[in-house]
Protein backbone atom coordinates (compact mmCIF):
# COMPACT_ATOMS: atom_id res chain seq x y z
CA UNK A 1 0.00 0.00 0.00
CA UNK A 2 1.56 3.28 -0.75
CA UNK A 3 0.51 5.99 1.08
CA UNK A 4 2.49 8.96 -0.28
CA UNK A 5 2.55 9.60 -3.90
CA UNK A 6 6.24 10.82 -3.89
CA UNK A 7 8.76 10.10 -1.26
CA UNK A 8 8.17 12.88 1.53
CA UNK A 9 11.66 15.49 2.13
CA UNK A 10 10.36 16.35 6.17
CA UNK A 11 13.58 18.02 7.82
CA UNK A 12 12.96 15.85 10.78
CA UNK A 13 16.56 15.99 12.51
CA UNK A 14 16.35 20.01 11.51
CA UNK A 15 13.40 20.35 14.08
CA UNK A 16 15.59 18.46 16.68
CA UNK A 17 15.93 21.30 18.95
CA UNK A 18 11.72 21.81 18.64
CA UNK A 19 11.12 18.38 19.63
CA UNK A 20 13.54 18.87 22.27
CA UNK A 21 11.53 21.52 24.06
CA UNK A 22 8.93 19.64 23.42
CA UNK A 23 10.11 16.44 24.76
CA UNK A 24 11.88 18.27 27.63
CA UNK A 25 8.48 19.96 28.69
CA UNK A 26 6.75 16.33 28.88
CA UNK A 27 9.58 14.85 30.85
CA UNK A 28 9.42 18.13 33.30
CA UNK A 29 5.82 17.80 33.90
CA UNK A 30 5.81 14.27 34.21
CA UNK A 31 8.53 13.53 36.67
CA UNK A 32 7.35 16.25 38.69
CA UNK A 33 3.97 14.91 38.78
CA UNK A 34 5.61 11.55 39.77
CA UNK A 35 7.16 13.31 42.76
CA UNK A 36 4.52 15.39 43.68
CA UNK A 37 1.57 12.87 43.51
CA UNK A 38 3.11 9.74 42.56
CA UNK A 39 1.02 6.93 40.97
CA UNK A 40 -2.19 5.63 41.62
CA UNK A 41 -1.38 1.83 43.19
CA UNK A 42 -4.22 -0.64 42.16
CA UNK A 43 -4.40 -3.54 45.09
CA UNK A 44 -2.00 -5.60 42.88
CA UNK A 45 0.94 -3.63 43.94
CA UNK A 46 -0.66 -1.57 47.69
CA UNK A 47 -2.74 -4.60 48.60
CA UNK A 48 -6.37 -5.57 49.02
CA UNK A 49 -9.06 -7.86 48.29
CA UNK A 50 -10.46 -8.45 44.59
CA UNK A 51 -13.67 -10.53 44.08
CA UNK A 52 -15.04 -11.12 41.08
CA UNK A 53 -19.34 -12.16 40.84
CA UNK A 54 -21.29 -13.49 38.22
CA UNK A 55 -25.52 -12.94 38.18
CA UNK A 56 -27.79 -14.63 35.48
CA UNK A 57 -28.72 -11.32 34.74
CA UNK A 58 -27.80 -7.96 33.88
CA UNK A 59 -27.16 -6.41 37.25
CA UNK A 60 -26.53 -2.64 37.97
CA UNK A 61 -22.76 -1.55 39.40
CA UNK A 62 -24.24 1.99 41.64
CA UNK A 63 -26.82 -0.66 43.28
CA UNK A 64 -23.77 -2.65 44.41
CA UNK A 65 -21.18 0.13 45.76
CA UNK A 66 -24.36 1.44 47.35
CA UNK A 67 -24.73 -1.90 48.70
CA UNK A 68 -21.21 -2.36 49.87
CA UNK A 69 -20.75 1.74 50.94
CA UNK A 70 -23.43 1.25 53.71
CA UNK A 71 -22.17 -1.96 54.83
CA UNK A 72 -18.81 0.25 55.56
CA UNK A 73 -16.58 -0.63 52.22
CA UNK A 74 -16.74 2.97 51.12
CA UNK A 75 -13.04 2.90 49.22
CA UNK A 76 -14.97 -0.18 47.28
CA UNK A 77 -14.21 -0.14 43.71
CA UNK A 78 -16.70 -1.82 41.77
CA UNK A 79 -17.15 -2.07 37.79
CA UNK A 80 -18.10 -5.04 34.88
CA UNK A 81 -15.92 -7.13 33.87
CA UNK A 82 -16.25 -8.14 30.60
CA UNK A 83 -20.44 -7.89 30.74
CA UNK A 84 -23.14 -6.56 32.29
CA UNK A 85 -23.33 -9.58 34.28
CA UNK A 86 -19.77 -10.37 35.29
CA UNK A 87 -18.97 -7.97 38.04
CA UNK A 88 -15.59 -7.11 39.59
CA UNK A 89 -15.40 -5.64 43.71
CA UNK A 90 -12.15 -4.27 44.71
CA UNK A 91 -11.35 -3.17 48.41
CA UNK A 92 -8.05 -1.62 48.86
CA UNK A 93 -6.20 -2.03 52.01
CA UNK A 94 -6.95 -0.42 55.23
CA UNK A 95 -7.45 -1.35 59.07
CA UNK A 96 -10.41 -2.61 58.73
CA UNK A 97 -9.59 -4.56 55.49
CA UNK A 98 -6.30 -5.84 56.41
CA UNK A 99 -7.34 -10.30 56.35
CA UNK A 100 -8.68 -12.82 54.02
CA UNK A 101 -12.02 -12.89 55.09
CA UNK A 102 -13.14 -9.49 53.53
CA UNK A 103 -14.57 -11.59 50.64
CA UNK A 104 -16.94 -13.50 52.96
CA UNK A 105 -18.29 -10.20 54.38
CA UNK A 106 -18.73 -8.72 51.20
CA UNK A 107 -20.78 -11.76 49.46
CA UNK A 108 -22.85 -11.73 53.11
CA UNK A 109 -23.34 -8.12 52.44
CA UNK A 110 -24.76 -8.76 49.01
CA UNK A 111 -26.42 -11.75 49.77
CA UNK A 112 -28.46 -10.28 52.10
CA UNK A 113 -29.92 -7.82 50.22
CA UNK A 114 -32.09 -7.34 47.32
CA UNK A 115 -29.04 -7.06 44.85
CA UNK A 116 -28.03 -10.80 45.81
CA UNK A 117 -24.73 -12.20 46.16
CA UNK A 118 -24.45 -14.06 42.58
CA UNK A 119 -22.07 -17.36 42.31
CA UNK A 120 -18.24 -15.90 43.05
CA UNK A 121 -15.94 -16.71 40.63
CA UNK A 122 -12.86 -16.14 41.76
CA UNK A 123 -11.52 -14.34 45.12
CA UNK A 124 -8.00 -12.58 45.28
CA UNK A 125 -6.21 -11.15 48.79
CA UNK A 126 -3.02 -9.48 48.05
CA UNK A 127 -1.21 -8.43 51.51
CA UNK A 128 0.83 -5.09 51.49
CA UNK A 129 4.17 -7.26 51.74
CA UNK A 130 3.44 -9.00 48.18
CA UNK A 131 2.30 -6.15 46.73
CA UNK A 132 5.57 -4.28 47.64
CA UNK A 133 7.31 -7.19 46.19
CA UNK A 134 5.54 -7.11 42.93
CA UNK A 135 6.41 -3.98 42.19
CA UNK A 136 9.35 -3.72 42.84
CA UNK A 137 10.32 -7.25 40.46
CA UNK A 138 7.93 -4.75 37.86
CA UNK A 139 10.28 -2.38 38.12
CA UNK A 140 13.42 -4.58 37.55
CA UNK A 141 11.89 -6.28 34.74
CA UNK A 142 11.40 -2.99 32.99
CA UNK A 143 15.22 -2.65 34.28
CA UNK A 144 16.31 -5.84 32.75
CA UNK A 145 14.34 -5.54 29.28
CA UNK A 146 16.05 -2.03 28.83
CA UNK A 147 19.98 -3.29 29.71
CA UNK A 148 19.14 -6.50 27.37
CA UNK A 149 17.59 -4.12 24.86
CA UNK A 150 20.81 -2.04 25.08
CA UNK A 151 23.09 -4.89 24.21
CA UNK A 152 21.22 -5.88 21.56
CA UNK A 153 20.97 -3.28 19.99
CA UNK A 154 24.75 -2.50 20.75
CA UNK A 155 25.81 -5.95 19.08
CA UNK A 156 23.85 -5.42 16.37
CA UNK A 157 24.87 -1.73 15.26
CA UNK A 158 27.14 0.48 17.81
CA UNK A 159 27.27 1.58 21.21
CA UNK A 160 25.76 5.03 20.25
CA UNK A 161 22.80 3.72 18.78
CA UNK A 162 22.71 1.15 21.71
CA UNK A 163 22.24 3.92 23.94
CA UNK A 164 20.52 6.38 21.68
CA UNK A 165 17.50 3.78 21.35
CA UNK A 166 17.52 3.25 25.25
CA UNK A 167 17.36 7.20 25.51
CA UNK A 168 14.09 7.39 23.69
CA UNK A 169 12.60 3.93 25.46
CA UNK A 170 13.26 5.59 29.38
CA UNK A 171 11.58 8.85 27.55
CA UNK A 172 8.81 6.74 26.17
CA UNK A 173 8.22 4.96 29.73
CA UNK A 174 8.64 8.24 32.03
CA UNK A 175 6.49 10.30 29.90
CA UNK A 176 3.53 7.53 29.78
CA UNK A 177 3.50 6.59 33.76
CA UNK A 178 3.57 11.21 33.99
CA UNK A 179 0.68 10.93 32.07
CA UNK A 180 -0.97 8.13 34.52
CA UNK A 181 0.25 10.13 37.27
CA UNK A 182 -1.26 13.64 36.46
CA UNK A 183 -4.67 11.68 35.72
CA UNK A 184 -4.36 9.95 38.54
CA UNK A 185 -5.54 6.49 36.61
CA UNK A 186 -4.91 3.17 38.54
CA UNK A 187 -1.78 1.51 37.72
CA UNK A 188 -2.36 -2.03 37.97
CA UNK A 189 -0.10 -5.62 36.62
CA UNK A 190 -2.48 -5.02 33.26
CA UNK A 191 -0.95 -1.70 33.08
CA UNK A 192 2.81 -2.73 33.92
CA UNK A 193 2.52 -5.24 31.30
CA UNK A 194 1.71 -2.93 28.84
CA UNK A 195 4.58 -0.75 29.70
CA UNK A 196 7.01 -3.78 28.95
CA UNK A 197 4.50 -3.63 25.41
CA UNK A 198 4.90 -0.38 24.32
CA UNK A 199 9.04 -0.67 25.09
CA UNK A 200 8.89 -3.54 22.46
CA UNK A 201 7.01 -1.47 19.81
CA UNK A 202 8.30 1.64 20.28
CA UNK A 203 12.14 -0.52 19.99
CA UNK A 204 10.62 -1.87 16.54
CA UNK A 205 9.92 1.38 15.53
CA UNK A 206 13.56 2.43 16.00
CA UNK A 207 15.24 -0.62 14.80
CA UNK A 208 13.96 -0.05 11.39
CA UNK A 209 14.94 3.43 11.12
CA UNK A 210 18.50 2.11 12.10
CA UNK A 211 18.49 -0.69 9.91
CA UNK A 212 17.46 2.13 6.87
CA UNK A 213 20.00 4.50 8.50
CA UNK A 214 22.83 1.68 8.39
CA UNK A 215 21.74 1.05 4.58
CA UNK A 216 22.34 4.58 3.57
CA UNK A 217 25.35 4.93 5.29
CA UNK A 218 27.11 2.66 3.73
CA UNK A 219 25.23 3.82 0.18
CA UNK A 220 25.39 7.16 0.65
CA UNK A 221 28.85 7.82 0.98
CA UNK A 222 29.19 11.64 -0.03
CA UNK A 223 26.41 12.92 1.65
CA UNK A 224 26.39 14.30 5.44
CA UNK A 225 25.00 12.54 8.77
CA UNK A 226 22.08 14.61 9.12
CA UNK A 227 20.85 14.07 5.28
CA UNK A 228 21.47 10.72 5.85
CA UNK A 229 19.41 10.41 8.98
CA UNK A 230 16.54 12.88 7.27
CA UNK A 231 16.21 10.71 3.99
CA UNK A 232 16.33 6.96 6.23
CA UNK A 233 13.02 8.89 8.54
CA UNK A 234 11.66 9.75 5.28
CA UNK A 235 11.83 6.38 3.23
CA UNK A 236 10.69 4.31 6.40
CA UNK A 237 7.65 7.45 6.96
CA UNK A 238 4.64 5.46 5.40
CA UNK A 239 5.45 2.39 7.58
CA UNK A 240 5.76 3.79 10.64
CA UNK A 241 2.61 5.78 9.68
CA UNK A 242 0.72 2.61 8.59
CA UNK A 243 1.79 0.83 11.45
CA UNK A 244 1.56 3.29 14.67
CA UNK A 245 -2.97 3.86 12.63
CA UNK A 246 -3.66 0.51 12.56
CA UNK A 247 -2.47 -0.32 15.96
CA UNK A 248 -4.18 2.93 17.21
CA UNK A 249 -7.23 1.46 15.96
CA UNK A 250 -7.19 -1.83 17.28
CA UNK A 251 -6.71 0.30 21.01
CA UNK A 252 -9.39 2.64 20.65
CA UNK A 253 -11.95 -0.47 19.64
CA UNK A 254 -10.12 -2.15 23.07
CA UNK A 255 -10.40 0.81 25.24
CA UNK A 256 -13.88 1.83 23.99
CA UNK A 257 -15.48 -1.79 24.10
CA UNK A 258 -13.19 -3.80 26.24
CA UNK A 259 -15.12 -2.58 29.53
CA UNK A 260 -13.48 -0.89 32.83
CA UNK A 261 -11.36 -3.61 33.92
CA UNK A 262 -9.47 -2.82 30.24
CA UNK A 263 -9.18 0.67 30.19
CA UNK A 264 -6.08 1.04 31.42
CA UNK A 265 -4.22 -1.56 29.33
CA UNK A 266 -5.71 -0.25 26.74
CA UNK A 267 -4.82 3.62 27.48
CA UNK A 268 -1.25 2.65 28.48
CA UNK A 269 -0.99 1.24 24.81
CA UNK A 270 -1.90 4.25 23.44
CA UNK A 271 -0.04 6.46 24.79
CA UNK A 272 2.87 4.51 24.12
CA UNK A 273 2.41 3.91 20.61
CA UNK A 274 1.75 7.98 20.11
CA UNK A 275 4.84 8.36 21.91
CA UNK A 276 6.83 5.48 20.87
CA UNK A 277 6.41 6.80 16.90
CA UNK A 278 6.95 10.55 17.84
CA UNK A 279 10.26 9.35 19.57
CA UNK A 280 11.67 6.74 17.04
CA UNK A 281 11.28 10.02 14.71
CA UNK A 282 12.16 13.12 16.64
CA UNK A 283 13.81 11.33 19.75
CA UNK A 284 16.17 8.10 18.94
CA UNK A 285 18.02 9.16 15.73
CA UNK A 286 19.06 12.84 16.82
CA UNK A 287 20.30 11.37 20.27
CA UNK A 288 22.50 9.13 17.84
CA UNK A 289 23.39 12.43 15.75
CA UNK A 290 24.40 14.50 19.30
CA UNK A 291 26.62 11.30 20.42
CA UNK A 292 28.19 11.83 17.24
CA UNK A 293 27.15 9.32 15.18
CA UNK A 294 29.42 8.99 11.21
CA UNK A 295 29.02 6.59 8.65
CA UNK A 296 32.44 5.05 9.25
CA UNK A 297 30.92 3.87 12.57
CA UNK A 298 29.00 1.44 10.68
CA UNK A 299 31.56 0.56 7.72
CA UNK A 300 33.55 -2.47 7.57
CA UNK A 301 36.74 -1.62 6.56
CA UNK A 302 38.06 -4.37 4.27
CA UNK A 303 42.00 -4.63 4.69
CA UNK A 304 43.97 -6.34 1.94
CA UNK A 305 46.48 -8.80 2.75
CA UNK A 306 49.92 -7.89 1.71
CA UNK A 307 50.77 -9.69 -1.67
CA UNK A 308 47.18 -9.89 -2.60
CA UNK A 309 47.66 -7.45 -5.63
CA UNK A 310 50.11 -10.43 -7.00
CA UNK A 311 49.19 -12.92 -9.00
CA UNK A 312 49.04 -16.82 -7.87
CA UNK A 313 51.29 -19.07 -9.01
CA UNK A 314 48.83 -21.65 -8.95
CA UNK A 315 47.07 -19.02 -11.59
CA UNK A 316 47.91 -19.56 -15.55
């Protein structure tokens, strides 16, 4: 499919210093909103009680956190999962909420009144000790993905790319969990899993740029590092394009349809892909430019052997 008629000319790595400000102000606002509020824990990493109901039929959520409120669970969480029938309680935890047997109280609670208790499907208790530890092995797997990605990449091409691809993947991440802080949206094992997503696709993104980028360097032998970089963004343009709308599309449909217990899978992925083709564009290849990135960095140099310009003996 071609989506441009004529290969686009876009000065990308001449607006560097643009999508630097721009890029800086995200950062800025983000990490400060990380330090200021921080993120909103779901039970998986702070602790708490998840139960999830099913009725026969369609059953209303306000009738059961009015339900639960009065019966003194008024931090209770409660939206479908999946249908209008498959309903999912969360309790974070507190004093009062602190042991395993918060799921019997809460099915009592139901039970006895006229929303009914429905057949439980499954019951989770997460203490705050877990929880602690899940996050923090989160955290070192996003660690541990972005050191492997690093020596990949650095086998594969050259330290500076190795690190200017890791320099756009910790901008990707920070400015995606600023963006879940300043909305204040629960961050959940969904959501962490969908950061470790949108590291892979935003790396794919920048791997083909510096596969095209490696190409023209050692094609383009006359011609500067910057028009190099500017004509590798613009020949891999449609892709990335193609790519980051379809994607996009498949999200929206997710975080539209895909119900509450979704959403925030769903929104992680967006942002990330948004951000993930803005920085394999405006982010990963002018980091490689300011490290000081040349073609010869990616040329083989082929040395003769001395006495190869004489002929064989073995020759006629």
């Amino acid at each position: 499919m071609q989506l441009f008629k004529t290969e686009t000319r876009i000065d990308f790595i001449g607006k560097r210093l643009i999508a630097l400000v721009i890029s800086a102000v995200l950062l800025s606002a983000g990490i400060y909103s990380l330090a200021t509020k921080g993120l909103n824990f779901g039970i998986d990493f702070s602790g708490g009680t998840k139960v999830e109901l099913i009725y026969q039929d369609t059953v209303q959520v306000s009738d059961i956190r009015s339900v639960l409120q009065q019966g003194g669970f008024t931090e209770a969480v409660v939206q479908y999962f999946g249908s209008d029938e498959d309903v999912l309680i969360r309790v974070p935890l507190s004093d009062e909420t602190n042991d395993d047997k918060v799921s019997t109280r809460i099915v009592d609670l139901l039970a006895a009144s006229a929303v009914g208790a429905g057949e439980v499907k499954s019951v989770e208790f997460v203490g705050p000790t877990f929880g602690k530890e899940l996050f923090e092995k989160g955290i070192l797997a996003l660690v541990y993905a972005l050191i492997g990605i690093m020596i990949y990449v650095a086998f594969r091409f050259e330290w500076k790319f190795s690190l200017g691809s890791v320099i756009a993947l910790v901008h990707d991440v920070v400015i995606t969990l600023g963006v879940f802080s300043l909305i204040q949206m629960e961050f959940t094992m969904p959501v962490l899993a969908a950061l470790l997503a949108v590291i892979g696709y935003s790396l794919n993104d920048t791997i083909v740029v510096f596969d095209r980028i490696r190409e023209n360097f050692r094609r383009l032998r006359e011609v500067n590092t910057e028009q190099i970089m500017n004509t590798s963004i613009n020949q891999t343009l449609p892709r990335t394009i193609l790519t980051s709308l379809t994607t996009l599309l498949v999200l929206l449909a997710l975080y539209v349809y895909g119900g509450e217990a979704l959403q925030g899978f769903a929104l992680t992925l967006i942002i990330g892909v948004v951000i993930g083709t803005y920085s394999s564009i405006f982010v990963a290849s002018p980091s490689v430019l300011m490290l000081g990135a040349k073609p010869e960095d990616l040329i083989v140099e082929v040395v003769e052997k001395e006495g190869a310009d004489q002929p064989s003996q073995y020759l006629p």
